[in-house]
N, C-alpha and C. Protein backbone atom coordinates (compact mmCIF):
# COMPACT_ATOMS: atom_id res chain seq x y z
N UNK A 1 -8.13 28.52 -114.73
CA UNK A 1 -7.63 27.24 -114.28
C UNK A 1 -6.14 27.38 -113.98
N UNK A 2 -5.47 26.98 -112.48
CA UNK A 2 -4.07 26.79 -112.36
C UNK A 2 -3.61 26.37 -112.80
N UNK A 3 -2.12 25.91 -112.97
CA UNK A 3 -1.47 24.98 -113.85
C UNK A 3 -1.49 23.95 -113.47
N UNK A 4 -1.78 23.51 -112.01
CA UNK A 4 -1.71 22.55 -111.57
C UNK A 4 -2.67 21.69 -111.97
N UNK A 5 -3.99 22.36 -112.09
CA UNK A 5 -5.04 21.59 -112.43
C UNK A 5 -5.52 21.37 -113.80
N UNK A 6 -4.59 22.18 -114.53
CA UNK A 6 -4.27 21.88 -115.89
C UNK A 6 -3.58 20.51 -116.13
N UNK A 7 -2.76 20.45 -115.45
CA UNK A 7 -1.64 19.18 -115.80
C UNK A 7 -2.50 17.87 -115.18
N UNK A 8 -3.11 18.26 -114.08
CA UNK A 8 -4.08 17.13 -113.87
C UNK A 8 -5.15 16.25 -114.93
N UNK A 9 -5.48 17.44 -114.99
CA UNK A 9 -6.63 17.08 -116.13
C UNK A 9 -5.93 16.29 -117.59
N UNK A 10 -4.83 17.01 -117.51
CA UNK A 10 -4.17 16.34 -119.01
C UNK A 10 -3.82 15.21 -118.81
N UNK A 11 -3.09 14.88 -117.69
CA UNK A 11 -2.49 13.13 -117.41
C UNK A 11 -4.18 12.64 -117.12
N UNK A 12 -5.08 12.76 -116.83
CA UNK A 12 -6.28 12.33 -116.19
C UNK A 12 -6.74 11.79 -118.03
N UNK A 13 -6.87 12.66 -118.86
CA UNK A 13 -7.52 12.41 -120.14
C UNK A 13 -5.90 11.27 -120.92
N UNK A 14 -5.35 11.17 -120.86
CA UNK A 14 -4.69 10.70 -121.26
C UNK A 14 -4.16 9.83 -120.62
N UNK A 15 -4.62 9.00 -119.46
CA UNK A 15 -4.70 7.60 -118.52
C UNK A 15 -6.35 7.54 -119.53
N UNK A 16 -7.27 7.72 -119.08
CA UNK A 16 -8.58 7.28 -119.67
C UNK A 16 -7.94 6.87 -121.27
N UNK A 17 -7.62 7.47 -122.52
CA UNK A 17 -7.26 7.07 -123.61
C UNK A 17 -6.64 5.96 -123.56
N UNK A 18 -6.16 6.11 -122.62
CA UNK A 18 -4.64 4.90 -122.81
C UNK A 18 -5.56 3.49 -122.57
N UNK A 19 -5.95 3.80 -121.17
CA UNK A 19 -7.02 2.58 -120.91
C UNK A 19 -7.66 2.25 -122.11
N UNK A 20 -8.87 3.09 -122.68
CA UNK A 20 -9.96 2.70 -123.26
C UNK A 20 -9.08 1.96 -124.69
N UNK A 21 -7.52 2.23 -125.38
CA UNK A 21 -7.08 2.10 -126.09
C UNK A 21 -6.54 0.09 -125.50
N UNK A 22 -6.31 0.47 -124.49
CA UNK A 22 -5.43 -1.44 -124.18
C UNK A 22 -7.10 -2.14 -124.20
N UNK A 23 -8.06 -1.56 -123.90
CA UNK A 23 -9.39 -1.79 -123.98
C UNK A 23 -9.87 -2.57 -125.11
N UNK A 24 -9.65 -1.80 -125.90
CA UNK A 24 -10.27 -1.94 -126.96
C UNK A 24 -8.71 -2.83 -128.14
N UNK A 25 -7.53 -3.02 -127.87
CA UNK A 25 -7.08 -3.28 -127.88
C UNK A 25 -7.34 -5.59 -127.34
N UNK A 26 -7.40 -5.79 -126.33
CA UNK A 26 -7.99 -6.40 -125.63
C UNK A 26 -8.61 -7.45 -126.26
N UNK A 27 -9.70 -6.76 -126.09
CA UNK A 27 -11.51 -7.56 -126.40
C UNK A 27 -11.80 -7.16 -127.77
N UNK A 28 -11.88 -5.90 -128.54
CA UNK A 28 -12.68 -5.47 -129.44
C UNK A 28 -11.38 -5.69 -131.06
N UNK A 29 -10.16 -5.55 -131.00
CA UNK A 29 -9.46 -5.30 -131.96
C UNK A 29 -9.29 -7.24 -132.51
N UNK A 30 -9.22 -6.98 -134.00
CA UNK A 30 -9.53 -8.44 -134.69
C UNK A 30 -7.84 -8.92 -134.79
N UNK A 31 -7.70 -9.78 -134.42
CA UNK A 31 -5.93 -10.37 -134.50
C UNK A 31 -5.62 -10.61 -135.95
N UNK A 32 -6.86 -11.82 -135.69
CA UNK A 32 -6.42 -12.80 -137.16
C UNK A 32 -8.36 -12.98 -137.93
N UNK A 33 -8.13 -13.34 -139.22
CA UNK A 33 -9.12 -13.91 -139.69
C UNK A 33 -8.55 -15.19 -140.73
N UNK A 34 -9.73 -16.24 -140.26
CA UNK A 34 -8.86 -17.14 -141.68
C UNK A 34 -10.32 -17.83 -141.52
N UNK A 35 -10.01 -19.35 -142.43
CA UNK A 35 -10.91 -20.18 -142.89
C UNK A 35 -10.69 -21.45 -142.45
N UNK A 36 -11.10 -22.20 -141.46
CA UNK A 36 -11.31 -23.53 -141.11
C UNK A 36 -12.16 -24.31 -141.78
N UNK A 37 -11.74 -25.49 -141.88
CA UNK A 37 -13.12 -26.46 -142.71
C UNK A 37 -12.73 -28.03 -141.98
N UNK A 38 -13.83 -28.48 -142.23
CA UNK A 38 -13.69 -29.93 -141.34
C UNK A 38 -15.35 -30.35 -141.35
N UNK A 39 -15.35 -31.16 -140.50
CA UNK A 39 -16.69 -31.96 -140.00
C UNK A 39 -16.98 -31.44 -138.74
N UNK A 40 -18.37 -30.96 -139.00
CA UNK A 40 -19.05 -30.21 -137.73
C UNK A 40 -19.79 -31.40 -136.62
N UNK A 41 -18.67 -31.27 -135.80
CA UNK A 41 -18.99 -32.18 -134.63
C UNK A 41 -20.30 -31.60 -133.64
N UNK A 42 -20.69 -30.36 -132.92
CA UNK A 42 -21.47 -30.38 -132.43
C UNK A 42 -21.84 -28.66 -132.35
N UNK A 43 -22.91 -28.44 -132.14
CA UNK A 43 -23.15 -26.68 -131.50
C UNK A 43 -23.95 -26.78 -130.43
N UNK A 44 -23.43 -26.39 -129.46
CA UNK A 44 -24.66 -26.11 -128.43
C UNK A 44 -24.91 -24.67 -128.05
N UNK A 45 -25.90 -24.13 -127.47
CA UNK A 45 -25.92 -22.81 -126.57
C UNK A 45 -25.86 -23.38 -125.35
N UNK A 46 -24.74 -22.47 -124.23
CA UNK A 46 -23.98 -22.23 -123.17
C UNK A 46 -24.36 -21.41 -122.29
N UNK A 47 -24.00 -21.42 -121.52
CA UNK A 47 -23.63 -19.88 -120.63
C UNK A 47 -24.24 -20.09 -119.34
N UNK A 48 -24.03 -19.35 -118.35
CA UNK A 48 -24.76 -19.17 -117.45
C UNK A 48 -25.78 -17.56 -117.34
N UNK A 49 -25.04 -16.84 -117.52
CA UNK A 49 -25.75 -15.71 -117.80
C UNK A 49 -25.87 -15.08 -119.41
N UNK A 50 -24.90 -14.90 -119.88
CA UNK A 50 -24.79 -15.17 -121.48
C UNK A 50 -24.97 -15.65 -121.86
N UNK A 51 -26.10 -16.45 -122.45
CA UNK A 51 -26.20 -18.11 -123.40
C UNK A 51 -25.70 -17.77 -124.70
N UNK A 52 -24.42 -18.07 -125.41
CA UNK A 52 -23.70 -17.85 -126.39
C UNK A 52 -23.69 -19.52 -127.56
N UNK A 53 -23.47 -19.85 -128.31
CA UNK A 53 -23.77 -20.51 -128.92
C UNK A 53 -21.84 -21.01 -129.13
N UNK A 54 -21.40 -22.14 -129.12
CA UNK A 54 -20.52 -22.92 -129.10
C UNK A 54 -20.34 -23.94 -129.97
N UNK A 55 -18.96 -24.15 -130.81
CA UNK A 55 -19.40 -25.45 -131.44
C UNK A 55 -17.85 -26.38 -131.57
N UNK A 56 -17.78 -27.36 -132.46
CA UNK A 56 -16.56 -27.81 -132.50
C UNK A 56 -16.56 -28.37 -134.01
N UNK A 57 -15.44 -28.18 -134.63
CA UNK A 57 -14.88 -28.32 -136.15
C UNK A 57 -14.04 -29.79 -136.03
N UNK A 58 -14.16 -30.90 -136.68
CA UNK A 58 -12.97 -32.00 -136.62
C UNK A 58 -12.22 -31.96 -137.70
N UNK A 59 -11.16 -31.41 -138.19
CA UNK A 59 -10.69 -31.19 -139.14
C UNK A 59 -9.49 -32.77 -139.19
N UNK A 60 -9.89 -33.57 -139.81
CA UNK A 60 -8.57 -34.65 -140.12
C UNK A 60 -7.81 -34.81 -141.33
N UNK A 61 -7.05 -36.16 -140.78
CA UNK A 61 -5.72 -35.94 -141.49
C UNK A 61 -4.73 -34.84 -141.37
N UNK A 62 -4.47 -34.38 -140.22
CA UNK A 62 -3.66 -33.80 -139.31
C UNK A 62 -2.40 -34.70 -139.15
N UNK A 63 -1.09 -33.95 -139.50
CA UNK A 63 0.27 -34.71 -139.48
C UNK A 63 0.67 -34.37 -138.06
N UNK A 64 0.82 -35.79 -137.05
CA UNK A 64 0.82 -35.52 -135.78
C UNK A 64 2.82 -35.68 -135.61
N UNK A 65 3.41 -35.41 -134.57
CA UNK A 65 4.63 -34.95 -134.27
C UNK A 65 5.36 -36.36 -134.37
N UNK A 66 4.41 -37.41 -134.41
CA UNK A 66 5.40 -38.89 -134.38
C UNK A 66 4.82 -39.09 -136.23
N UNK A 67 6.25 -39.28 -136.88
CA UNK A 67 6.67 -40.08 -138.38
C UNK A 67 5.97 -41.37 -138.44
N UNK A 68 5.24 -40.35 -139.87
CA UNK A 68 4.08 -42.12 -140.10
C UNK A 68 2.76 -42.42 -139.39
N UNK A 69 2.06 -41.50 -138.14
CA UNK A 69 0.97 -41.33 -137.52
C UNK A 69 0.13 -39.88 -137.80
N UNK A 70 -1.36 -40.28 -138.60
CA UNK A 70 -2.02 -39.44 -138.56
C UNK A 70 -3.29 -39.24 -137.17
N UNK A 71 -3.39 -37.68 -136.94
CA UNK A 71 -3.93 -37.47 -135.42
C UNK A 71 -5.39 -36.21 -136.24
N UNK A 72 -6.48 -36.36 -135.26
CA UNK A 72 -7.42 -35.19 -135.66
C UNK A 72 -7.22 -34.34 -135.23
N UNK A 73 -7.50 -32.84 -135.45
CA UNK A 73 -7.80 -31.75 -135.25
C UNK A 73 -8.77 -31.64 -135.01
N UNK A 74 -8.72 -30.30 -133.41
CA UNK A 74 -10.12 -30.21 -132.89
C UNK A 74 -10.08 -28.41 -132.88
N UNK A 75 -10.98 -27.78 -134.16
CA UNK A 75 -11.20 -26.49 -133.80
C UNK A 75 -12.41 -26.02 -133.68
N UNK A 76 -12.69 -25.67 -131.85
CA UNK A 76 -13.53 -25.17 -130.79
C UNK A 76 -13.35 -23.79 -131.20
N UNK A 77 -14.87 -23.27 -131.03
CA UNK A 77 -15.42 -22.22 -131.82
C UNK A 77 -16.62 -21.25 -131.30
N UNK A 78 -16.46 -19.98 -131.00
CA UNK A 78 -17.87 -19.82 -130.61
C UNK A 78 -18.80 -18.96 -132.15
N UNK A 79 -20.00 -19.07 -131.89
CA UNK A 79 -20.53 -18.49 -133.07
C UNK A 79 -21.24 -16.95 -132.74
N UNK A 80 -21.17 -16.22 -133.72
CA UNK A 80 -21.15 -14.38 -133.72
C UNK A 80 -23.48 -14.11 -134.16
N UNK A 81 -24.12 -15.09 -134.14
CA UNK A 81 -24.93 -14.77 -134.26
C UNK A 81 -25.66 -16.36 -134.37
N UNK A 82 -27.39 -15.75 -134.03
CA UNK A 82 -28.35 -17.04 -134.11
C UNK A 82 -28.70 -17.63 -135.35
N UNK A 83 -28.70 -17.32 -136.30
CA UNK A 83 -29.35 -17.85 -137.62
C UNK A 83 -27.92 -18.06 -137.99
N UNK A 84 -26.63 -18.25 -137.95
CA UNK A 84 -25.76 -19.01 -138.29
C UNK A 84 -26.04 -20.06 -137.12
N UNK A 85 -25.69 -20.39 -136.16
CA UNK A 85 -26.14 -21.40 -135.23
C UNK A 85 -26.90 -22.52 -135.23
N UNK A 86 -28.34 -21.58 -135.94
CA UNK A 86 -29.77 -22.33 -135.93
C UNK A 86 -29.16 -23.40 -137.37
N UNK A 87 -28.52 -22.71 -138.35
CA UNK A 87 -28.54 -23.81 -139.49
C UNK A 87 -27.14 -24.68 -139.19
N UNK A 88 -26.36 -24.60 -138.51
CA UNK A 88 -25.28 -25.80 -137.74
C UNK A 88 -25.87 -26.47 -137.42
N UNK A 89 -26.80 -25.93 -136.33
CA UNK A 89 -27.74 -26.98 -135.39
C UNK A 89 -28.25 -28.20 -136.53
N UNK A 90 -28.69 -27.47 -137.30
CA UNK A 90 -29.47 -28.66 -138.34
C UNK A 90 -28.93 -29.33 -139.29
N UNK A 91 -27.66 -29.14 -139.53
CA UNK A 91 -26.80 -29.90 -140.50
C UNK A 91 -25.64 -30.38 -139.49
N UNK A 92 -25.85 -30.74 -138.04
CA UNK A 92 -24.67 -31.73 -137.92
C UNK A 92 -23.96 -32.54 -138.25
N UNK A 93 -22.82 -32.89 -138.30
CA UNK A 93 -22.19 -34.17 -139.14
C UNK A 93 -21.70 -33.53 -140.80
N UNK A 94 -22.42 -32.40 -140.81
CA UNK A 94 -21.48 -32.14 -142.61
C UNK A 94 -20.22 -31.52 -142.52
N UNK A 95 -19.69 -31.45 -143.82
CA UNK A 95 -18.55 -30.82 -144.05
C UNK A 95 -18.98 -29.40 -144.08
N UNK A 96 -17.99 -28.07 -143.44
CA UNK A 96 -18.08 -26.78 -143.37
C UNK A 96 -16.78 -25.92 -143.12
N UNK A 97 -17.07 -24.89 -144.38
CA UNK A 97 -15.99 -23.84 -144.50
C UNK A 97 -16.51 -23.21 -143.85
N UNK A 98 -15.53 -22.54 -142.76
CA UNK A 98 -16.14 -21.40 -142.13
C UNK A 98 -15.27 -20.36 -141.78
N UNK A 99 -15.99 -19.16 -141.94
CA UNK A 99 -14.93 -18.13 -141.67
C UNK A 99 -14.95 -17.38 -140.09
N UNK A 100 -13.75 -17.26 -139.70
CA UNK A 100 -13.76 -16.69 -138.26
C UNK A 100 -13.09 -15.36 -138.31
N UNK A 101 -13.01 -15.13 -137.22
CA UNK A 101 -12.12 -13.98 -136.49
C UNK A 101 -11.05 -14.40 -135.39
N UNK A 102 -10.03 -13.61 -135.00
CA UNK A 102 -9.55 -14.57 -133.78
C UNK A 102 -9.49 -12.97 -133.04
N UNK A 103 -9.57 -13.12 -131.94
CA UNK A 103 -9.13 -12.12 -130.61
C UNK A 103 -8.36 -11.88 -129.64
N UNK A 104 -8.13 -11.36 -128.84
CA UNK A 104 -6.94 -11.48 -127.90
C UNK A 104 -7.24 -12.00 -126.85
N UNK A 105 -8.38 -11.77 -126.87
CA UNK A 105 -9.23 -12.18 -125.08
C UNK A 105 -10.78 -12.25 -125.51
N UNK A 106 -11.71 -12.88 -124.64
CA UNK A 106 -12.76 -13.50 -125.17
C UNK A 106 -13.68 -12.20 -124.02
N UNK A 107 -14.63 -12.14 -124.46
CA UNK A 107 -16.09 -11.70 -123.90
C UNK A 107 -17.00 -12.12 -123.44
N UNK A 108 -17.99 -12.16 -122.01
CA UNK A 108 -19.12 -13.30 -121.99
C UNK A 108 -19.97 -13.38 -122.77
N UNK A 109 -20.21 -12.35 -123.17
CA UNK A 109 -21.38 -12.17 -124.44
C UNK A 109 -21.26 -12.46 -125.95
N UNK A 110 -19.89 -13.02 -126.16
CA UNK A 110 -19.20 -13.35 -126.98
C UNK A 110 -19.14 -14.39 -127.16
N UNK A 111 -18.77 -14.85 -126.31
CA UNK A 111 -18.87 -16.76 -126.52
C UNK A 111 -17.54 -16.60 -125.66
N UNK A 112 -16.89 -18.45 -125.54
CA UNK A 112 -15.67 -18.94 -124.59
C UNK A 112 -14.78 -18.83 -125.48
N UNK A 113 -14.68 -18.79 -126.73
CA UNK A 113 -13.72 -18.77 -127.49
C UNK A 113 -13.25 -17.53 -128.29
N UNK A 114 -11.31 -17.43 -128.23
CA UNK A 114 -11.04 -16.06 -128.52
C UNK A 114 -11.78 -16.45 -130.07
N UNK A 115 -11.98 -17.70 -131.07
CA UNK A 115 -12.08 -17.64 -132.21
C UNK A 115 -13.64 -17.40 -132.61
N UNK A 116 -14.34 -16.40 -133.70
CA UNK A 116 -15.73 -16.14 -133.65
C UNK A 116 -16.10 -16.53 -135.02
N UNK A 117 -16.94 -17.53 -135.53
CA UNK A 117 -17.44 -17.73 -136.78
C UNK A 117 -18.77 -16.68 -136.65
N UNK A 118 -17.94 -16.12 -138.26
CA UNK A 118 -18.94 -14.78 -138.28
C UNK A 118 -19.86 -15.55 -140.01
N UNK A 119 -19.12 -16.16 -140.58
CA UNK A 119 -20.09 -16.84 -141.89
C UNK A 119 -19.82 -18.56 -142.05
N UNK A 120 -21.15 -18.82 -142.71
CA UNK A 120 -20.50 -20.03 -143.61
C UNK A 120 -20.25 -20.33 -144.85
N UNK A 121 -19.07 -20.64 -145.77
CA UNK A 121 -18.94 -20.29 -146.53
C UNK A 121 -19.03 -21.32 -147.73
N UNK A 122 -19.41 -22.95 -147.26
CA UNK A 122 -19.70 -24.05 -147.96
C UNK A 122 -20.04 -25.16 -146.85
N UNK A 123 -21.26 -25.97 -147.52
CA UNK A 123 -21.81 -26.62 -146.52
C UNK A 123 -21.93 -27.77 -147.14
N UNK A 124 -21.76 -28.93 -147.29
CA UNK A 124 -21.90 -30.30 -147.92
C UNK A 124 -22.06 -31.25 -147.20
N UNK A 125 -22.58 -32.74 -148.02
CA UNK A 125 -22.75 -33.80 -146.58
C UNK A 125 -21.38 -34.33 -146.96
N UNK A 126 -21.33 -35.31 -146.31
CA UNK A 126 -19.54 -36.12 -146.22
C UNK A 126 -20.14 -37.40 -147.26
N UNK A 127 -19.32 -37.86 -147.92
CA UNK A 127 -19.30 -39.29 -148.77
C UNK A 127 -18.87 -40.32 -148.22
């Protein structure tokens, strides 16, 4: 092999790394994880080609930017599997801890949201 086509090959493997690294970087690497809880407003399945499962958290008593006015919180959510889904679906309206992931950029097969509930971690009705 020349040198020339040595040096090719080396910048060639090391553009591919770099890529597959902002890649995976991107879509696949976990930012944040934390715990939301609130009242489970709704889940549906989505998509047009991906049908991904979607939902929304109302978390209140949220201290809004004007002194002396309380505002709700709305945390939109997609969900990481069906049998978490299937039991949202059936306990609408309760209270739920749930644990997510957050991402940098979202996936179709993933759901619309960079945030992914991967468990649930307490489920109760509201009083």
């Amino acid at each position: 092999m020349t040198t020339g086509k040595k040096a090719i090959t080396i910048i060639a493997v090391i553009i591919v790394l770099l890529l597959a690294a902002i890649c995976y970087y991107r879509y696949f690497f976990v930012f944040g994880e934390g715990v939301k809880a609130g009242e489970l407003n709704y889940v549906v399945k989505k998509g047009y080609i991906f049908k991904t499962y979607e939902g929304k958290l109302i978390q209140s008593g949220i201290k809004s930017r004007q002194t002396g006015t309380v505002q709700n919180n709305e945390f939109e959510f997609s969900i990481a599997n069906k049998a978490i889904a299937d039991k949202m679906m059936a306990n609408s309206g309760k209270f739920y801890e749930l644990h997510y992931k957050e991402y940098k950029n979202t996936l179709p097969w993933r759901g619309f949201s960079v945030y992914v509930v991967d468990s649930i971690l307490t489920s109760k009705d509201i009083q």
